[in-house]
PDB file of N, CA and C in Angstrom:
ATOM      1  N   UNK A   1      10.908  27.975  11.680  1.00  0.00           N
ATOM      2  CA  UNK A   1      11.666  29.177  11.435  1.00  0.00           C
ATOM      3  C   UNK A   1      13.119  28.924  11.812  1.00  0.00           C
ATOM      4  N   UNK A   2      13.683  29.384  10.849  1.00  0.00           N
ATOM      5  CA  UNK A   2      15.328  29.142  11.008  1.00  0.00           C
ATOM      6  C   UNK A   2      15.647  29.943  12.732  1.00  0.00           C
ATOM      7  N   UNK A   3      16.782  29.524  13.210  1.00  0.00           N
ATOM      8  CA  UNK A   3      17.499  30.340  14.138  1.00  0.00           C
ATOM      9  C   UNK A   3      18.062  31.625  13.386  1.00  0.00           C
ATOM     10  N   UNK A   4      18.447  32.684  14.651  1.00  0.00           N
ATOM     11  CA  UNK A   4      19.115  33.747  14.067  1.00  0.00           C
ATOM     12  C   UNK A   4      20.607  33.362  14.188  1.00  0.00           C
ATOM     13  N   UNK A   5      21.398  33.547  12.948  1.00  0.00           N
ATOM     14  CA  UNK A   5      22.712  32.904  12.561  1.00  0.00           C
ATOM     15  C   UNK A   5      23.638  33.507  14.008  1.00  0.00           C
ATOM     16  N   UNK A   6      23.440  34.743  14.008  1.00  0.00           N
ATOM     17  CA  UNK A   6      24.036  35.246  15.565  1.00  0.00           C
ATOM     18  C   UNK A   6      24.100  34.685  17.194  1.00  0.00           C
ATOM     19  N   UNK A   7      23.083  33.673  16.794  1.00  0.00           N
ATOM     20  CA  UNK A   7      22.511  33.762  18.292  1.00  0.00           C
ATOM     21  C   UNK A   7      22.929  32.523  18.890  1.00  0.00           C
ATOM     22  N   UNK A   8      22.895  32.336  20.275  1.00  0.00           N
ATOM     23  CA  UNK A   8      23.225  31.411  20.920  1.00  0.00           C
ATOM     24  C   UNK A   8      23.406  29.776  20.620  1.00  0.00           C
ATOM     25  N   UNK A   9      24.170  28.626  21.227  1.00  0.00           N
ATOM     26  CA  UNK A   9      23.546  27.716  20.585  1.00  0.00           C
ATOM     27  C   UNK A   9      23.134  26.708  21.503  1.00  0.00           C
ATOM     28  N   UNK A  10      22.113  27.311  22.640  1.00  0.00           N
ATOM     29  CA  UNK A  10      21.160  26.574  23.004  1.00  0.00           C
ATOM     30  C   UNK A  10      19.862  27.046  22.064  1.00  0.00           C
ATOM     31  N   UNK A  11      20.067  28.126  21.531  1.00  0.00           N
ATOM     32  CA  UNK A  11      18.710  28.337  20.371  1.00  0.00           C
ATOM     33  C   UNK A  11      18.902  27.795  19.226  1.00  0.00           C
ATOM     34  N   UNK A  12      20.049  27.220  18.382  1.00  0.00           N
ATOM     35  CA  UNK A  12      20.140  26.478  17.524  1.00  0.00           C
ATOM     36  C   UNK A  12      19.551  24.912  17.897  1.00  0.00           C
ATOM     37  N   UNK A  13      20.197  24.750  19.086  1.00  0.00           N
ATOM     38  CA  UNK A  13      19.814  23.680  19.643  1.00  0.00           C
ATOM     39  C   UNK A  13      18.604  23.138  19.606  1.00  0.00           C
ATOM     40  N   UNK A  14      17.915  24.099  20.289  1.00  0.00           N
ATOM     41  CA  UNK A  14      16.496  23.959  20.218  1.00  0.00           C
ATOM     42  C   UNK A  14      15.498  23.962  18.819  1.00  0.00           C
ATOM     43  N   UNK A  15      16.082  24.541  18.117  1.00  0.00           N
ATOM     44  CA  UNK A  15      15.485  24.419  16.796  1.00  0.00           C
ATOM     45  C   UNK A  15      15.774  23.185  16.392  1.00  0.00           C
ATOM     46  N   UNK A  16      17.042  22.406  16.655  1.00  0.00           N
ATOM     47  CA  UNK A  16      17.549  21.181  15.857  1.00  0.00           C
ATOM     48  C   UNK A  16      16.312  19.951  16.633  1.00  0.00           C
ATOM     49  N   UNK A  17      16.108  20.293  17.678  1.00  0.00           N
ATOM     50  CA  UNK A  17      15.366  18.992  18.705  1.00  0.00           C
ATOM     51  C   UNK A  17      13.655  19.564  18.058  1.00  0.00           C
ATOM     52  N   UNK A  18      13.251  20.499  17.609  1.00  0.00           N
ATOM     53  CA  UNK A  18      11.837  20.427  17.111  1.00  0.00           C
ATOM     54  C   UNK A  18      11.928  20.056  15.933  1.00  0.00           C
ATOM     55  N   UNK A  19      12.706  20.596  15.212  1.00  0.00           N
ATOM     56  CA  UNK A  19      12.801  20.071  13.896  1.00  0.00           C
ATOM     57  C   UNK A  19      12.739  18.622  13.947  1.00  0.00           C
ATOM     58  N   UNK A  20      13.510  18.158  14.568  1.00  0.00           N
ATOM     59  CA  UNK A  20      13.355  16.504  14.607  1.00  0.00           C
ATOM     60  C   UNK A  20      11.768  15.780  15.373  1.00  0.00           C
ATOM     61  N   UNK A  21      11.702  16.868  15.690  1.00  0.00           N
ATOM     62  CA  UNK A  21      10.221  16.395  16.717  1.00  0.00           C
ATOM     63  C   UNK A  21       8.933  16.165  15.452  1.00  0.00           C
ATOM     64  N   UNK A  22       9.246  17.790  14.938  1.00  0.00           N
ATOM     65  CA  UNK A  22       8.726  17.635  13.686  1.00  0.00           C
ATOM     66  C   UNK A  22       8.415  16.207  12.433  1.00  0.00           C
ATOM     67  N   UNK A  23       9.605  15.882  12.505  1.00  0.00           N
ATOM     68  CA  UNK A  23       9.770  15.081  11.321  1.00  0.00           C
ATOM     69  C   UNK A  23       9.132  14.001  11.951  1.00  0.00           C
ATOM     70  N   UNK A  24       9.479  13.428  13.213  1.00  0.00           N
ATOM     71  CA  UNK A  24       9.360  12.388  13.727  1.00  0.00           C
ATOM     72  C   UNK A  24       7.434  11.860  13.637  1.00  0.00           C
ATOM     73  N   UNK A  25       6.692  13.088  13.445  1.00  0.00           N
ATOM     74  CA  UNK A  25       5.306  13.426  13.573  1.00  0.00           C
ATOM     75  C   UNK A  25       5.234  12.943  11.900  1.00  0.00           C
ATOM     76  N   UNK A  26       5.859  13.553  11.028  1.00  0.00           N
ATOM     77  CA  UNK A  26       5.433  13.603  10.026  1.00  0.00           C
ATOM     78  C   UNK A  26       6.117  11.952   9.136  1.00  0.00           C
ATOM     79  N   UNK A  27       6.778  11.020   9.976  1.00  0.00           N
ATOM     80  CA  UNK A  27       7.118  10.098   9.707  1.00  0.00           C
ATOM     81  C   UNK A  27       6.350   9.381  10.225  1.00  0.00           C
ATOM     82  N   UNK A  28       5.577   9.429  11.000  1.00  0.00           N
ATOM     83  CA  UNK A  28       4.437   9.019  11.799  1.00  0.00           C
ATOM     84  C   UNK A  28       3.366   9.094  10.899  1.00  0.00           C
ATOM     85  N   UNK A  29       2.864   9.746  10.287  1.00  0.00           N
ATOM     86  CA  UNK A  29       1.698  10.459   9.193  1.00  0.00           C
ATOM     87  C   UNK A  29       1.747   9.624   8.298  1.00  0.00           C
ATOM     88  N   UNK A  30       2.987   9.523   7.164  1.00  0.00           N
ATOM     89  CA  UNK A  30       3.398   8.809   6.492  1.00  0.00           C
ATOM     90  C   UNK A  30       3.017   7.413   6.414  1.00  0.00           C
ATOM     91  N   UNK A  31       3.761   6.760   7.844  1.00  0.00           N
ATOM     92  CA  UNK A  31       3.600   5.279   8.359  1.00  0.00           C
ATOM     93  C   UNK A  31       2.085   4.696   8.151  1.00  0.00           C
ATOM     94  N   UNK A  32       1.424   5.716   8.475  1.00  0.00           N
ATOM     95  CA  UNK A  32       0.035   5.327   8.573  1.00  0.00           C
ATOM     96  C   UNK A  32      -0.260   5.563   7.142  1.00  0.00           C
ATOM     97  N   UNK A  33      -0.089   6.256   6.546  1.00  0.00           N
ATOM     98  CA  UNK A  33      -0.512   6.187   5.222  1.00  0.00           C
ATOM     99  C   UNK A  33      -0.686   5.036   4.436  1.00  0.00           C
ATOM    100  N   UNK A  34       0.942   4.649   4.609  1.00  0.00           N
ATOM    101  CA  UNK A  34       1.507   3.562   4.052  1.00  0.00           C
ATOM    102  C   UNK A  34       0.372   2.332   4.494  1.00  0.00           C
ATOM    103  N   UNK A  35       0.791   2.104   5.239  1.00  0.00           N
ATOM    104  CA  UNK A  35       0.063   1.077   6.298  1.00  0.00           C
ATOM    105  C   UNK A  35      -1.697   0.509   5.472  1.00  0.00           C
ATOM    106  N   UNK A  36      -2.371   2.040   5.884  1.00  0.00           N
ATOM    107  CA  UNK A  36      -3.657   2.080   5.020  1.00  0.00           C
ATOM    108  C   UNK A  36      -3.858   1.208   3.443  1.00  0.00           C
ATOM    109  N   UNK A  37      -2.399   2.038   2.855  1.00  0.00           N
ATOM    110  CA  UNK A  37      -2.382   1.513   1.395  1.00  0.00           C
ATOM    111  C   UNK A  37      -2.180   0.147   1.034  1.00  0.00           C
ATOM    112  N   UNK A  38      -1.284  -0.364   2.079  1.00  0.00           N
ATOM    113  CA  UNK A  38      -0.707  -1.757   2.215  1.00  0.00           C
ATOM    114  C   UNK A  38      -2.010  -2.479   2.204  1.00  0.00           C
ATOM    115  N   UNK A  39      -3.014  -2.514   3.420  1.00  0.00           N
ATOM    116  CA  UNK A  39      -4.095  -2.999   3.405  1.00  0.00           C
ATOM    117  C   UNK A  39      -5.584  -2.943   2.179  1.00  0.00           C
ATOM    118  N   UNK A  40      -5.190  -1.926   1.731  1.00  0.00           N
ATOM    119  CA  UNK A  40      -6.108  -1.786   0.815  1.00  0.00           C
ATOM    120  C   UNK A  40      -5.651  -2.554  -0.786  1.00  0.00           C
ATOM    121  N   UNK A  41      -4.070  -2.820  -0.936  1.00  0.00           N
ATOM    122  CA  UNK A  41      -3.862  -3.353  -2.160  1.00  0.00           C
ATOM    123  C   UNK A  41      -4.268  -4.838  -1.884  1.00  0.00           C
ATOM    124  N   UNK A  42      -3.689  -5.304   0.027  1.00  0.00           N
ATOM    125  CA  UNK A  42      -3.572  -6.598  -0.391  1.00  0.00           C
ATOM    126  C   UNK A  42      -5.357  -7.607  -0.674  1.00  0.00           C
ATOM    127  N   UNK A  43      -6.464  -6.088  -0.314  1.00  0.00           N
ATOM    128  CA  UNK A  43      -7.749  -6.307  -0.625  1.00  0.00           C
ATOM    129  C   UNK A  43      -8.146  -6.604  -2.226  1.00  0.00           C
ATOM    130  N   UNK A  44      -7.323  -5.682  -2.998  1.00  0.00           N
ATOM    131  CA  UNK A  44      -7.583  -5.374  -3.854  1.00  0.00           C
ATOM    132  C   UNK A  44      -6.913  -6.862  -4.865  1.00  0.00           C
ATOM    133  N   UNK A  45      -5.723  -7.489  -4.061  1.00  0.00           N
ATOM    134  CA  UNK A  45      -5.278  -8.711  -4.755  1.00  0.00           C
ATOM    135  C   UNK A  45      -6.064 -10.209  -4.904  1.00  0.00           C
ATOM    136  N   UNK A  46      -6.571 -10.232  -3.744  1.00  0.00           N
ATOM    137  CA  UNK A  46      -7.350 -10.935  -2.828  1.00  0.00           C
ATOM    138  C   UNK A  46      -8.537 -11.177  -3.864  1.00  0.00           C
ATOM    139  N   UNK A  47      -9.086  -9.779  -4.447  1.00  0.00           N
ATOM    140  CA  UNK A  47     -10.207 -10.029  -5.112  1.00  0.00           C
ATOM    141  C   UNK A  47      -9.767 -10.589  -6.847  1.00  0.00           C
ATOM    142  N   UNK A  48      -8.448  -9.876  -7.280  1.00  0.00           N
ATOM    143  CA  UNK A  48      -8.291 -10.173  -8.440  1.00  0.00           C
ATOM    144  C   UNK A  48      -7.922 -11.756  -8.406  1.00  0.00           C
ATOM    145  N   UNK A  49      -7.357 -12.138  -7.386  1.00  0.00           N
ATOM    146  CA  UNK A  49      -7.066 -13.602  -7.766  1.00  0.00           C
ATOM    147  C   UNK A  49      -8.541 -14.174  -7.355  1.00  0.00           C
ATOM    148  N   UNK A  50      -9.846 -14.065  -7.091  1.00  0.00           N
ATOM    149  CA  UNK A  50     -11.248 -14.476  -6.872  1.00  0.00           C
ATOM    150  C   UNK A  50     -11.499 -14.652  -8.054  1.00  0.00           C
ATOM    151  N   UNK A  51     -11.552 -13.216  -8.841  1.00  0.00           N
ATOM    152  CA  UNK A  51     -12.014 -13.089  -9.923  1.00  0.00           C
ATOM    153  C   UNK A  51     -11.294 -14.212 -11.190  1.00  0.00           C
ATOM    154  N   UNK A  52      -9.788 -14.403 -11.415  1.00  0.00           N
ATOM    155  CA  UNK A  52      -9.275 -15.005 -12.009  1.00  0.00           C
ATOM    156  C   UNK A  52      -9.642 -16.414 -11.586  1.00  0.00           C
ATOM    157  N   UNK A  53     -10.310 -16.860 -10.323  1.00  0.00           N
ATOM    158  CA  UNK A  53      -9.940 -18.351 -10.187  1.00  0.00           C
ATOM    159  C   UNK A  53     -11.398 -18.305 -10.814  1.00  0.00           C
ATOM    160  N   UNK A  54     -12.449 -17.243 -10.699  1.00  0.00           N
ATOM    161  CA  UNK A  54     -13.527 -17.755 -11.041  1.00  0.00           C
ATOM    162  C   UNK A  54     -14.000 -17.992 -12.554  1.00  0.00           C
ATOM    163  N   UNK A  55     -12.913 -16.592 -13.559  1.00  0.00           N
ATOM    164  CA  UNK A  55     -12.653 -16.950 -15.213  1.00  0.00           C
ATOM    165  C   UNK A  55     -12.402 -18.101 -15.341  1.00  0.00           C
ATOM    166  N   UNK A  56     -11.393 -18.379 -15.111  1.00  0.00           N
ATOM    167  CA  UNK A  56     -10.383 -19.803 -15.398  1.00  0.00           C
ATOM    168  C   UNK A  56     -11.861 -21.298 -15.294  1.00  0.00           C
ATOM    169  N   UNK A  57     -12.538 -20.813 -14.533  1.00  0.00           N
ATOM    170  CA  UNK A  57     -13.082 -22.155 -13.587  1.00  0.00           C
ATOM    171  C   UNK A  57     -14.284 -22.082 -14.741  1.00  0.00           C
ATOM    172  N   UNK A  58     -14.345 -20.659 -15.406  1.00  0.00           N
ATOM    173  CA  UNK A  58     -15.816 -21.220 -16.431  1.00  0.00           C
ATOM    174  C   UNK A  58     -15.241 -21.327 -17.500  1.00  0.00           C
ATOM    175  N   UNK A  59     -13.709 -21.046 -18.118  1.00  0.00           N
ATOM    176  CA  UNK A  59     -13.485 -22.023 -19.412  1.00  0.00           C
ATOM    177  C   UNK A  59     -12.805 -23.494 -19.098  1.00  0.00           C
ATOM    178  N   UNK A  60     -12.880 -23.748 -17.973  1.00  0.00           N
ATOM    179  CA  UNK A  60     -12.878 -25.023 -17.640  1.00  0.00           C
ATOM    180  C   UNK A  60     -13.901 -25.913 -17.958  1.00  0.00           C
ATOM    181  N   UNK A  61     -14.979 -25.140 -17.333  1.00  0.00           N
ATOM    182  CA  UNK A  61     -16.455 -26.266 -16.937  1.00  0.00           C
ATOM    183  C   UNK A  61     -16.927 -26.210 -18.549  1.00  0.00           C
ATOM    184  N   UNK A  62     -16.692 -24.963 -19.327  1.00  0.00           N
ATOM    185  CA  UNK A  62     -17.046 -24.812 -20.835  1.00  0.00           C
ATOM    186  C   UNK A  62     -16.585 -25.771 -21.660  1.00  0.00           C
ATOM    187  N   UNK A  63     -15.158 -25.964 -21.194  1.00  0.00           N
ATOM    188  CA  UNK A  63     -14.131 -27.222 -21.825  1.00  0.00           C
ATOM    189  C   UNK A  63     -15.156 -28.819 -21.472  1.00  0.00           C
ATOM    190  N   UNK A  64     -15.319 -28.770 -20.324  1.00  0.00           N
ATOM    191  CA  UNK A  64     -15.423 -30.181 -19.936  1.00  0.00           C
ATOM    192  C   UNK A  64     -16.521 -30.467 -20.666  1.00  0.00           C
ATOM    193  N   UNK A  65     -17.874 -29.487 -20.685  1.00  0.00           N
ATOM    194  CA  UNK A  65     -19.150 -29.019 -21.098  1.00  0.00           C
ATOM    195  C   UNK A  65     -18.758 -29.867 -22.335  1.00  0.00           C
ATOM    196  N   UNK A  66     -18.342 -29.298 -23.305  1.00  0.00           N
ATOM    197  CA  UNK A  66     -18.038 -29.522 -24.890  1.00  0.00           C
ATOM    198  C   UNK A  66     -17.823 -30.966 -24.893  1.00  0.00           C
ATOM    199  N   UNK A  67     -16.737 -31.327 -24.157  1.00  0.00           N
ATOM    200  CA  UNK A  67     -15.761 -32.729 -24.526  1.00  0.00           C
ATOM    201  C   UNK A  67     -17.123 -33.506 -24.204  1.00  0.00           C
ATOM    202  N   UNK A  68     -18.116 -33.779 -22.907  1.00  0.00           N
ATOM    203  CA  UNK A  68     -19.140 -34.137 -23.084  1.00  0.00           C
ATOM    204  C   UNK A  68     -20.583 -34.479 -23.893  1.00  0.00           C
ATOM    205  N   UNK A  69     -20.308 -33.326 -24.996  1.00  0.00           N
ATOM    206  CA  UNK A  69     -21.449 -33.224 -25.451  1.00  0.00           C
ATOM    207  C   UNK A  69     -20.632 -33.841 -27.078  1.00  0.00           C
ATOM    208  N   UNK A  70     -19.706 -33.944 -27.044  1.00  0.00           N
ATOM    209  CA  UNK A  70     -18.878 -34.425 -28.584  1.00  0.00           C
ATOM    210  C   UNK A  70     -18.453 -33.972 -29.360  1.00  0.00           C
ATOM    211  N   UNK A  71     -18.543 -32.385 -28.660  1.00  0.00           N
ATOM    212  CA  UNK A  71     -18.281 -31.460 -29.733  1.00  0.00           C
ATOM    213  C   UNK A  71     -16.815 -30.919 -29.902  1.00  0.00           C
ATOM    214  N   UNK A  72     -15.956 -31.174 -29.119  1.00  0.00           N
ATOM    215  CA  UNK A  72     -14.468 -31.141 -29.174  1.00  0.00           C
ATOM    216  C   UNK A  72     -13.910 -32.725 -28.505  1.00  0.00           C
ATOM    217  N   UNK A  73     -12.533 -33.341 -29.129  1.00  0.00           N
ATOM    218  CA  UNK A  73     -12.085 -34.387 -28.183  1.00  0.00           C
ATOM    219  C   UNK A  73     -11.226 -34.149 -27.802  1.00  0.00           C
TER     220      UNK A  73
END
């Protein structure tokens, strides 16, 4: 709640130091958010490069497969 524009300014004051108390909480909230998300993408990378090494690795063995059998040189 705003101060009353009239009024003292140890009561402005005081509004200015919660307000910041405020934020300071809700930059806090945030942080962790972040934080959470950070961990969860670099999970989420982790698996896509699994997945890609494991594509790659069966048109490899498919490649080698073939050149073996005579059917590509």
């Amino acid at each position: 709640m705003a101060p009353n524009p009239n009024g003292s300014w140890d009561e402005y004051r005081m509004h200015v130091v919660n307000e910041l108390r405020d934020l300071k909480q809700d930059t806090r909230a945030i942080y962790s958010i972040v934080n959470k998300h950070s961990t969860e993408i670099t999970g989420l990378k982790v698996r896509a490069g699994i997945w890609g090494l494991i594509g790659s690795a069966i048109v490899v063995a498919t490649a080698l497969l073939l050149r073996q059998l005579g059917v590509i040189s």
